[in-house]
Structures are given as C-alpha cells and as structure tokens.
N, C-alpha and C. Protein backbone atom coordinates (compact mmCIF):
# COMPACT_ATOMS: atom_id res chain seq x y z
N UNK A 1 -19.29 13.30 -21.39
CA UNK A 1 -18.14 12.84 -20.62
C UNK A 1 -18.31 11.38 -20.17
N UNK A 2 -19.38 11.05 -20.50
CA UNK A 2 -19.38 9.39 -19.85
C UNK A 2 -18.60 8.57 -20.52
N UNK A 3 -18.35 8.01 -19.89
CA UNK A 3 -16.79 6.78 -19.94
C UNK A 3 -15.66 7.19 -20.33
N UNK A 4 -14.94 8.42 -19.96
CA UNK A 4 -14.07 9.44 -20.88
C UNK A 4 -13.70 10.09 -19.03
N UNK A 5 -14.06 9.51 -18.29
CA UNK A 5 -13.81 10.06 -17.35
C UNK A 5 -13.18 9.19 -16.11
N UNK A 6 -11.96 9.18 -15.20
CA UNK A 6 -11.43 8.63 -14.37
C UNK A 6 -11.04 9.41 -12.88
N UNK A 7 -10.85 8.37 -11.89
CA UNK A 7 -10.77 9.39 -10.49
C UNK A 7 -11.45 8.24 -9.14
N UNK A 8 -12.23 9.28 -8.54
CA UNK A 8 -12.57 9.07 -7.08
C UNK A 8 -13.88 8.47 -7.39
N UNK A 9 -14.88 8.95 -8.32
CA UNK A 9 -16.11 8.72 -8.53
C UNK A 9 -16.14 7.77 -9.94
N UNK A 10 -15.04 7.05 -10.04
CA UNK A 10 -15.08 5.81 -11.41
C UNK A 10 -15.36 6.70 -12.36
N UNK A 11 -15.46 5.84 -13.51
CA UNK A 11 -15.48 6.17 -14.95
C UNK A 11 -16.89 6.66 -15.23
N UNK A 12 -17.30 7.03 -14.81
CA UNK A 12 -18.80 7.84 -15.01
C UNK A 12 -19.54 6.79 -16.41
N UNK A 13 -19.38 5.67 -16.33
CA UNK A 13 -19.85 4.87 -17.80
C UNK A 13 -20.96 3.97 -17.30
N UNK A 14 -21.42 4.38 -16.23
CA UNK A 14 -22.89 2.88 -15.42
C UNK A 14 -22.46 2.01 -14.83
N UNK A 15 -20.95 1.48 -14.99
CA UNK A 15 -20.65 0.52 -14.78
C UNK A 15 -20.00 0.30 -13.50
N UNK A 16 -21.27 0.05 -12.09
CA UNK A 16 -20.81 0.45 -10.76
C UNK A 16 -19.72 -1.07 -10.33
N UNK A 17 -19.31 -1.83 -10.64
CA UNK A 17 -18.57 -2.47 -10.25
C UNK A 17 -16.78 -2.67 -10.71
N UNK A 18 -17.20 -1.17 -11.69
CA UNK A 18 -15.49 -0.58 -11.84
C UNK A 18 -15.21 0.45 -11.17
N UNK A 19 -16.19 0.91 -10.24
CA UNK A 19 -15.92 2.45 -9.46
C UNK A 19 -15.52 2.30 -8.09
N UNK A 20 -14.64 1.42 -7.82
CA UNK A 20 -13.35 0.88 -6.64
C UNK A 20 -12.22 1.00 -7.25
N UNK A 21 -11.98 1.35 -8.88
CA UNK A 21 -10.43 1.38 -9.25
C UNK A 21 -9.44 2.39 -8.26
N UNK A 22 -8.41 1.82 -7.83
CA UNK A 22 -7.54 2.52 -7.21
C UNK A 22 -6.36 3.39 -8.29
N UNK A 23 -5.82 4.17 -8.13
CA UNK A 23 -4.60 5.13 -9.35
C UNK A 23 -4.27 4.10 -9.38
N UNK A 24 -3.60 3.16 -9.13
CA UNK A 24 -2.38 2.24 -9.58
C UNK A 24 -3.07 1.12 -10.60
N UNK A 25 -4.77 1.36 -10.86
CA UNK A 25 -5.69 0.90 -11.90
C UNK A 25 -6.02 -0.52 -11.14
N UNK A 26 -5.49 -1.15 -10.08
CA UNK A 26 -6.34 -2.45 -9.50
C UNK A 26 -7.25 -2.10 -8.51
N UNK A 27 -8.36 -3.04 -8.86
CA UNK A 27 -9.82 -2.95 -8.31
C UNK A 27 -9.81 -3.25 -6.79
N UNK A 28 -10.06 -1.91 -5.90
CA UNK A 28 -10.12 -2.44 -4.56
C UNK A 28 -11.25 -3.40 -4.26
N UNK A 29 -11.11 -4.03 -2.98
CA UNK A 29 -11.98 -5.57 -2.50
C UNK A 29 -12.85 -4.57 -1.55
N UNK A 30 -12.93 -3.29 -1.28
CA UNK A 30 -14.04 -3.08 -0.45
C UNK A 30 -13.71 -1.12 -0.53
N UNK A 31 -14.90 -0.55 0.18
CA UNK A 31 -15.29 0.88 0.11
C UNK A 31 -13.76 1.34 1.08
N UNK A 32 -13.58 1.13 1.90
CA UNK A 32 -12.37 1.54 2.97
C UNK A 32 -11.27 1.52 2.22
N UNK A 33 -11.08 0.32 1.70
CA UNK A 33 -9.26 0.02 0.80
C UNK A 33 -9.15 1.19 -0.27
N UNK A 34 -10.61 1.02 -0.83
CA UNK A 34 -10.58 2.46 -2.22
C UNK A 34 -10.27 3.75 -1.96
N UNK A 35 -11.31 3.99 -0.56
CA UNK A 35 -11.20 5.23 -0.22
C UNK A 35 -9.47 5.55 0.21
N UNK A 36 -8.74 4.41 1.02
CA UNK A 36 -7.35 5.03 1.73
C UNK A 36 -6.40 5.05 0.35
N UNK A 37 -7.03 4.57 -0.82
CA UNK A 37 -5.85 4.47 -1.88
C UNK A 37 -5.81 5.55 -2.38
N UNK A 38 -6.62 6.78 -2.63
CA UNK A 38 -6.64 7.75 -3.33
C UNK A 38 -5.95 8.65 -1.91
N UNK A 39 -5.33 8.65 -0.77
CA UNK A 39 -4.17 9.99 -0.25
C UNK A 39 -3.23 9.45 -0.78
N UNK A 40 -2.66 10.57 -0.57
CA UNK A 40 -1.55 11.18 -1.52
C UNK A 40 -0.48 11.00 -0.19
N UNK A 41 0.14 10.15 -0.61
CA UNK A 41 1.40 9.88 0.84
C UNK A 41 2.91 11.07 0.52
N UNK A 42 2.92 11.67 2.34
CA UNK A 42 4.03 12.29 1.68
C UNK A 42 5.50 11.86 1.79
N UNK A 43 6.34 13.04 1.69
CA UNK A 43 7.79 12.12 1.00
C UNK A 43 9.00 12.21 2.30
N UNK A 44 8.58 12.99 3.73
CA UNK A 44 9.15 12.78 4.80
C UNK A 44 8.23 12.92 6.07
N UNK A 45 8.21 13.15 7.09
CA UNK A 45 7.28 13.71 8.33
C UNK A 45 8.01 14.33 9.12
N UNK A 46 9.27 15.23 8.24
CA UNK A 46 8.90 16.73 8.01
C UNK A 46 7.87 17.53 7.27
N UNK A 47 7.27 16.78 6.08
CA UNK A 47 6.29 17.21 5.36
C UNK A 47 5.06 18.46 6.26
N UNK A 48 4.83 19.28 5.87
CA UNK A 48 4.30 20.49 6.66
C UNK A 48 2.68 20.34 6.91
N UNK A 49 2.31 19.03 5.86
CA UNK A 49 0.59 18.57 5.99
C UNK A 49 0.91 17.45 6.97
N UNK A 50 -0.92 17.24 7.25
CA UNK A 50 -0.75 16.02 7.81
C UNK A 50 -0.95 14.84 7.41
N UNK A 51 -0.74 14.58 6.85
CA UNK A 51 -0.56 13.44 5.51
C UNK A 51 0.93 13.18 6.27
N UNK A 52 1.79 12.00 6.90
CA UNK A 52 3.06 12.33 7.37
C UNK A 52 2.49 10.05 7.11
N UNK A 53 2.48 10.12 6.12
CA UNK A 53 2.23 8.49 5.58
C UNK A 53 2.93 8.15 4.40
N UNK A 54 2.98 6.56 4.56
CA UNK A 54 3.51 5.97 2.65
C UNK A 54 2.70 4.86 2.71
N UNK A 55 2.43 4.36 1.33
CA UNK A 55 1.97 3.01 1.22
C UNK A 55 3.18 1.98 1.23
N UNK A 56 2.71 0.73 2.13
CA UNK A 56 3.77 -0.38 1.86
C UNK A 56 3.00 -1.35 2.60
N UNK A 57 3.63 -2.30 1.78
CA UNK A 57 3.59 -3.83 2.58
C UNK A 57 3.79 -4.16 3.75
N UNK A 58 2.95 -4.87 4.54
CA UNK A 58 3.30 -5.21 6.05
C UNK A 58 3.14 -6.55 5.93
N UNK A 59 3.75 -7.06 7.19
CA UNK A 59 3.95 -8.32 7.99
C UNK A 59 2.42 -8.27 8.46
N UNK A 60 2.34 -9.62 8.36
CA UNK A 60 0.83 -10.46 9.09
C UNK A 60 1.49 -10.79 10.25
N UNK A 61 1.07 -9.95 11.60
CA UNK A 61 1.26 -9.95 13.11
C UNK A 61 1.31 -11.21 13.63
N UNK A 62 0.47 -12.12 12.50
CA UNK A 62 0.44 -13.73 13.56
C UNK A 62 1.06 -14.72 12.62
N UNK A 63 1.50 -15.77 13.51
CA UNK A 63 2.27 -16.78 12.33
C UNK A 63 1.36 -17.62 11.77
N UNK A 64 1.39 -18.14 10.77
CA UNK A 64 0.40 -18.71 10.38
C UNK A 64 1.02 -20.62 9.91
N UNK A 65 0.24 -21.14 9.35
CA UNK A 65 0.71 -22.46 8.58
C UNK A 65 0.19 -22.82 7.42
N UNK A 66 1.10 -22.27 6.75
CA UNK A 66 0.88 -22.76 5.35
C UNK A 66 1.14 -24.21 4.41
N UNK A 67 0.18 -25.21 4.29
CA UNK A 67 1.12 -26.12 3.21
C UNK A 67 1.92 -26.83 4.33
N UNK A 68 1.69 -26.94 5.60
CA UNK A 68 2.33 -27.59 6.91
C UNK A 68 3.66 -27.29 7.33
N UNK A 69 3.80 -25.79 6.70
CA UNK A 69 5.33 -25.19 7.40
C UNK A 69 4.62 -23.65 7.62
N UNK A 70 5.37 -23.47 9.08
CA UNK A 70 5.29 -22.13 9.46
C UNK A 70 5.49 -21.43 8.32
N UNK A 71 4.60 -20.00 8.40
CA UNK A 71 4.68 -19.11 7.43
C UNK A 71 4.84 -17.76 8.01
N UNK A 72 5.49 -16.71 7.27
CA UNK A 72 5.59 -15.34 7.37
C UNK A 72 4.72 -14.33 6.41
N UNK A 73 3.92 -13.98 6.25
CA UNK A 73 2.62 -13.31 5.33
C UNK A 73 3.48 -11.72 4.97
N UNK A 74 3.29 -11.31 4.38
CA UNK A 74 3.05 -9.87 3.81
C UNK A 74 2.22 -9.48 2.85
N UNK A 75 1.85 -8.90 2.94
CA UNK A 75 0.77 -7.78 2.39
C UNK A 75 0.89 -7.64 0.62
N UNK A 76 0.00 -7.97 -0.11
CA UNK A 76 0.63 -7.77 -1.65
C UNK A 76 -0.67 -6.47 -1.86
N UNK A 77 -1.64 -6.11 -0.92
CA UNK A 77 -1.79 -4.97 -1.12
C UNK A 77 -1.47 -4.02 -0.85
N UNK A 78 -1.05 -2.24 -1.09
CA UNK A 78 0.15 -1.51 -0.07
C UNK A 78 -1.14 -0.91 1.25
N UNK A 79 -0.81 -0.48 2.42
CA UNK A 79 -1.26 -0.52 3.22
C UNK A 79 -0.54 1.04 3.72
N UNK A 80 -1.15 1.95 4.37
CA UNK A 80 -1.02 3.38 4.90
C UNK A 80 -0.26 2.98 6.51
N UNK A 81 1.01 3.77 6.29
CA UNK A 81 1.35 3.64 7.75
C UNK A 81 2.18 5.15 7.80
N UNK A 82 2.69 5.36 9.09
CA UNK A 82 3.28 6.07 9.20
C UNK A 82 4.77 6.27 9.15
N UNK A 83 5.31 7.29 8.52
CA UNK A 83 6.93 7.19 8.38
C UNK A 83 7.36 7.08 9.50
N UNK A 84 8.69 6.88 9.25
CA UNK A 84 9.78 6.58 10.62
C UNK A 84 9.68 8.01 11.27
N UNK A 85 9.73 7.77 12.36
CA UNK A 85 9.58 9.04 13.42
C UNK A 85 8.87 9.54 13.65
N UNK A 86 7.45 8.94 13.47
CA UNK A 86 6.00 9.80 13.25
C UNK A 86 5.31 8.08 13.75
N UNK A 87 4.04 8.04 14.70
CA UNK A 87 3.53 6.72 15.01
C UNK A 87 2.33 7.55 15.21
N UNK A 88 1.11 6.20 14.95
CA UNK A 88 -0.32 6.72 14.68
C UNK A 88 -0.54 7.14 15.77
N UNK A 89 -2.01 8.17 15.66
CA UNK A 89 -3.09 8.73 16.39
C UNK A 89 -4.16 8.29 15.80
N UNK A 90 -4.81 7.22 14.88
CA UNK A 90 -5.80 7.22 14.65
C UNK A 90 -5.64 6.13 13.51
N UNK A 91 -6.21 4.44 13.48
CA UNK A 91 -5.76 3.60 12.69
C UNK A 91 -7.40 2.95 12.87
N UNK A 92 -7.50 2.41 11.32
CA UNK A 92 -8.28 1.37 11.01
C UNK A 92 -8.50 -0.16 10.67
N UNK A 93 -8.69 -1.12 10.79
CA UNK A 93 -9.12 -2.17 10.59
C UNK A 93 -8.97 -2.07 9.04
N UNK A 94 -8.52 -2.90 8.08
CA UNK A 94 -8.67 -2.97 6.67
C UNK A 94 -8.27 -5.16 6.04
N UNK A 95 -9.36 -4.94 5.68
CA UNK A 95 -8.49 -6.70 4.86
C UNK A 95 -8.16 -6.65 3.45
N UNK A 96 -6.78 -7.06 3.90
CA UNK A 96 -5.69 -7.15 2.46
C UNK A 96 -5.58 -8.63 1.95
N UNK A 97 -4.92 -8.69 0.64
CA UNK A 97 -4.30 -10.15 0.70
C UNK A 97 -2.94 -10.01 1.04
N UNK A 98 -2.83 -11.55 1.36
CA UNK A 98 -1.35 -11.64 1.82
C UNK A 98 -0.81 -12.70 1.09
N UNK A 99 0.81 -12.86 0.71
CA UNK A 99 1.01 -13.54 0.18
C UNK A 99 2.38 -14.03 1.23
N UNK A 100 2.48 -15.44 1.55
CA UNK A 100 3.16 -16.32 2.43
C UNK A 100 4.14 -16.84 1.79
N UNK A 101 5.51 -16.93 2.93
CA UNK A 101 6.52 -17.59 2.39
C UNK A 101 6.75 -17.76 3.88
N UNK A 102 7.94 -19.60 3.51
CA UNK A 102 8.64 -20.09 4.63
C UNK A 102 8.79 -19.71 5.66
N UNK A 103 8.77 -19.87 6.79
CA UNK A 103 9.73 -18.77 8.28
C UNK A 103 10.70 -18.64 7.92
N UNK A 104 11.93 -19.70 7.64
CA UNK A 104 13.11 -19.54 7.85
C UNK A 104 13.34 -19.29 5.86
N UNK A 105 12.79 -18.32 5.24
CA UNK A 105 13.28 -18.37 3.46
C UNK A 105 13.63 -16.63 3.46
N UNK A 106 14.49 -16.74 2.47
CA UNK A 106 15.09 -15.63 2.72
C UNK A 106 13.81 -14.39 1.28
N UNK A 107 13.41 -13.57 1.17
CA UNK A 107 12.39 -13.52 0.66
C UNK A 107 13.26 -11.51 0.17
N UNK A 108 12.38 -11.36 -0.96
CA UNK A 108 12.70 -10.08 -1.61
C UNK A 108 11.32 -9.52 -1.92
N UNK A 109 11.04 -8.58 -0.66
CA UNK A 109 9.52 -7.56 -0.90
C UNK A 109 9.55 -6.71 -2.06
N UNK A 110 10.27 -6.51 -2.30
CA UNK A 110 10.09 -5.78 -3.77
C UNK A 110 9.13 -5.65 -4.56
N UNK A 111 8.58 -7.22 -5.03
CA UNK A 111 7.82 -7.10 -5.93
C UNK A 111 6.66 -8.19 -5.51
N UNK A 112 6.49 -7.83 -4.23
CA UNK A 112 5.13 -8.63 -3.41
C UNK A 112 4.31 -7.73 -3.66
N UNK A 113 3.59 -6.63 -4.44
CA UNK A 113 2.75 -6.57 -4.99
C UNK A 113 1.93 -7.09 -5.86
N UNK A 114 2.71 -7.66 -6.88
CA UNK A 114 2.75 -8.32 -7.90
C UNK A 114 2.20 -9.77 -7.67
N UNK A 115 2.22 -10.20 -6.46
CA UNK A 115 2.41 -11.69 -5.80
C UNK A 115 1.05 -12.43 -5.59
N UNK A 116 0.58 -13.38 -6.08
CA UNK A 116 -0.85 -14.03 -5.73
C UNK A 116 -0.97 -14.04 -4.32
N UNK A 117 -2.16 -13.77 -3.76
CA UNK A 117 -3.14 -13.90 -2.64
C UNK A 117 -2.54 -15.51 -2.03
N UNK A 118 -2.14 -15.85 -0.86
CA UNK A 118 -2.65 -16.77 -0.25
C UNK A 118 -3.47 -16.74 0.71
N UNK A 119 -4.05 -15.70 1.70
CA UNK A 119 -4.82 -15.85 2.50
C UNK A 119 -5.19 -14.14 2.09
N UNK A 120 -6.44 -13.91 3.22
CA UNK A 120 -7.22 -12.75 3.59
C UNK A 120 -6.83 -12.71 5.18
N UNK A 121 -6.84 -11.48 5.41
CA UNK A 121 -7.01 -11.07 6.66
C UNK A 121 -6.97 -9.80 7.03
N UNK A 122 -6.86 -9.14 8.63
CA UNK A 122 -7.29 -7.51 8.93
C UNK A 122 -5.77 -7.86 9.27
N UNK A 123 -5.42 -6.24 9.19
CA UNK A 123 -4.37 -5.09 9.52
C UNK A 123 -4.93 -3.78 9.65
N UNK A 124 -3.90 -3.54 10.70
CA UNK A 124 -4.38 -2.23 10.68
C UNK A 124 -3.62 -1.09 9.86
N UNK A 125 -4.68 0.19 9.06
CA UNK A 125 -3.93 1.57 8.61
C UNK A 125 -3.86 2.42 9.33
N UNK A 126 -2.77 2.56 9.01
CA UNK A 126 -2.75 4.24 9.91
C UNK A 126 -3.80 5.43 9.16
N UNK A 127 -4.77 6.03 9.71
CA UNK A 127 -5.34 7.67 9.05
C UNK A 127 -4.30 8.59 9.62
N UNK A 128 -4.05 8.49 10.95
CA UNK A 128 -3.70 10.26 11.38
C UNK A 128 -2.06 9.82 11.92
N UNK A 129 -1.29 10.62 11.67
CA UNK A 129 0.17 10.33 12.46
C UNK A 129 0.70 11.43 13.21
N UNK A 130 1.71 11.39 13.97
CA UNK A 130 2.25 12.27 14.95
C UNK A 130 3.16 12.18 15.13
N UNK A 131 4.19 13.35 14.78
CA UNK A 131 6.01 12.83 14.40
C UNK A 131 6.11 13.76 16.08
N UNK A 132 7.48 13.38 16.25
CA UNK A 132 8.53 13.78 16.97
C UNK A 132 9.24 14.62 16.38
N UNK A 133 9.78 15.62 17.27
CA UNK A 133 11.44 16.41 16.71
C UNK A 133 12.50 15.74 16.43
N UNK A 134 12.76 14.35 16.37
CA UNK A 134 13.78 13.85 15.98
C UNK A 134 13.02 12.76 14.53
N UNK A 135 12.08 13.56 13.95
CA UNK A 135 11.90 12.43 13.09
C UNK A 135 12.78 12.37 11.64
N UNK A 136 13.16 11.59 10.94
CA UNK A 136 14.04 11.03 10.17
C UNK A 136 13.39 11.06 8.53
C-alpha cells in the first residue's frame, strides 16, 4: 500500500513533508491548520452533532497598510467558524494567509481562495459551538 494511499496519516510513501495535505489537496503551513482541515463541517446548527461549523474566509480584525493605502485582509485560507445562530465555546489561535485589498474597493470573496498571500497572521477557529433555539 505505500504511496497508493491518502487521508489523515499522508500518503504512506516516506515522504514526511507531504503528510500536511489537506482534502482540498493544498499543503497545510503547520500541524493545527491540517489537523482543523480534515472536520467535516455541517450543513445547518440544526445539525444533531456537534460539529455545528463551515469553513470560510474571514476578515483580518486589524487594519493594516498595504503599498501605503489602508487595507482590508481576508483569509485565502478557509478557517472553522461557527454558523449563524450558534457562537463559540471553545476557539484557537491559527496563522493563515491573507490576501489584501483597498479599504474603500469593492472586492468579490468568492474566489479569495485562489488569491496570493500578502501577509501572515493569527485568527482565531472556532473547535466547539453552541446554537440557540432561534438558530437559522
């Protein structure tokens, strides 16, 4: 089965600096990012596990200056949070890249995955969440 094999524990082929691949096949930057990429996010928080998460892009909390104009950052790696109507009980420290645009530019997250790195920095993931009866 060596090198014929994919998952949590890499390709079983020796080759320890491919055994961070995340499912979506890009190489996480550290043990934490790998590990939160393999849950399985669910699809409301009605969901009956506690898994009540999605991956997505976030806003960088602080403004930054890019290139000598205020900047707005988001996340081009996806990041664990909790659905609408559900807010954490239990969040980690993680560094993503972020990729920056203008303050005032009108911008389409869509495909800020896809998007080169301009800076590094921490955000936090959500692990554990806790919905409400009115969650959405």
């Amino acid at each position: 089965m060596k090198g014929k094999t994919c998952g949590l524990c890499g390709k079983a082929d020796g080759e320890v600096r491919q055994d961070y691949r995340s499912p979506n096949g890009r190489l996480a930057k550290n043990s934490v990012s790998f590990a939160l990429s393999w849950i399985l996010p669910a699809e409301s928080c009605k969901d009956n596990y506690e898994c009540r998460m999605k991956f997505e892009s976030v806003q960088l909390e602080k403004k930054v200056n890019v290139h000598g104009q205020d900047s707005t950052c988001f996340s081009v790696e996806p990041v664990l949070r909790c659905l609408p109507g559900c807010y954490p009980v239990k969040t980690i420290s993680v560094n993503v890249g972020f990729k920056c645009f203008a303050a005032d530019s009108t911008l389409d997250p869509s495909n800020i995955f896809d998007s080169s790195v301009d800076l590094r920095d921490s955000t936090e993931a959500h692990l554990a969440c806790s919905c409400n009866s009115q969650c959405s």
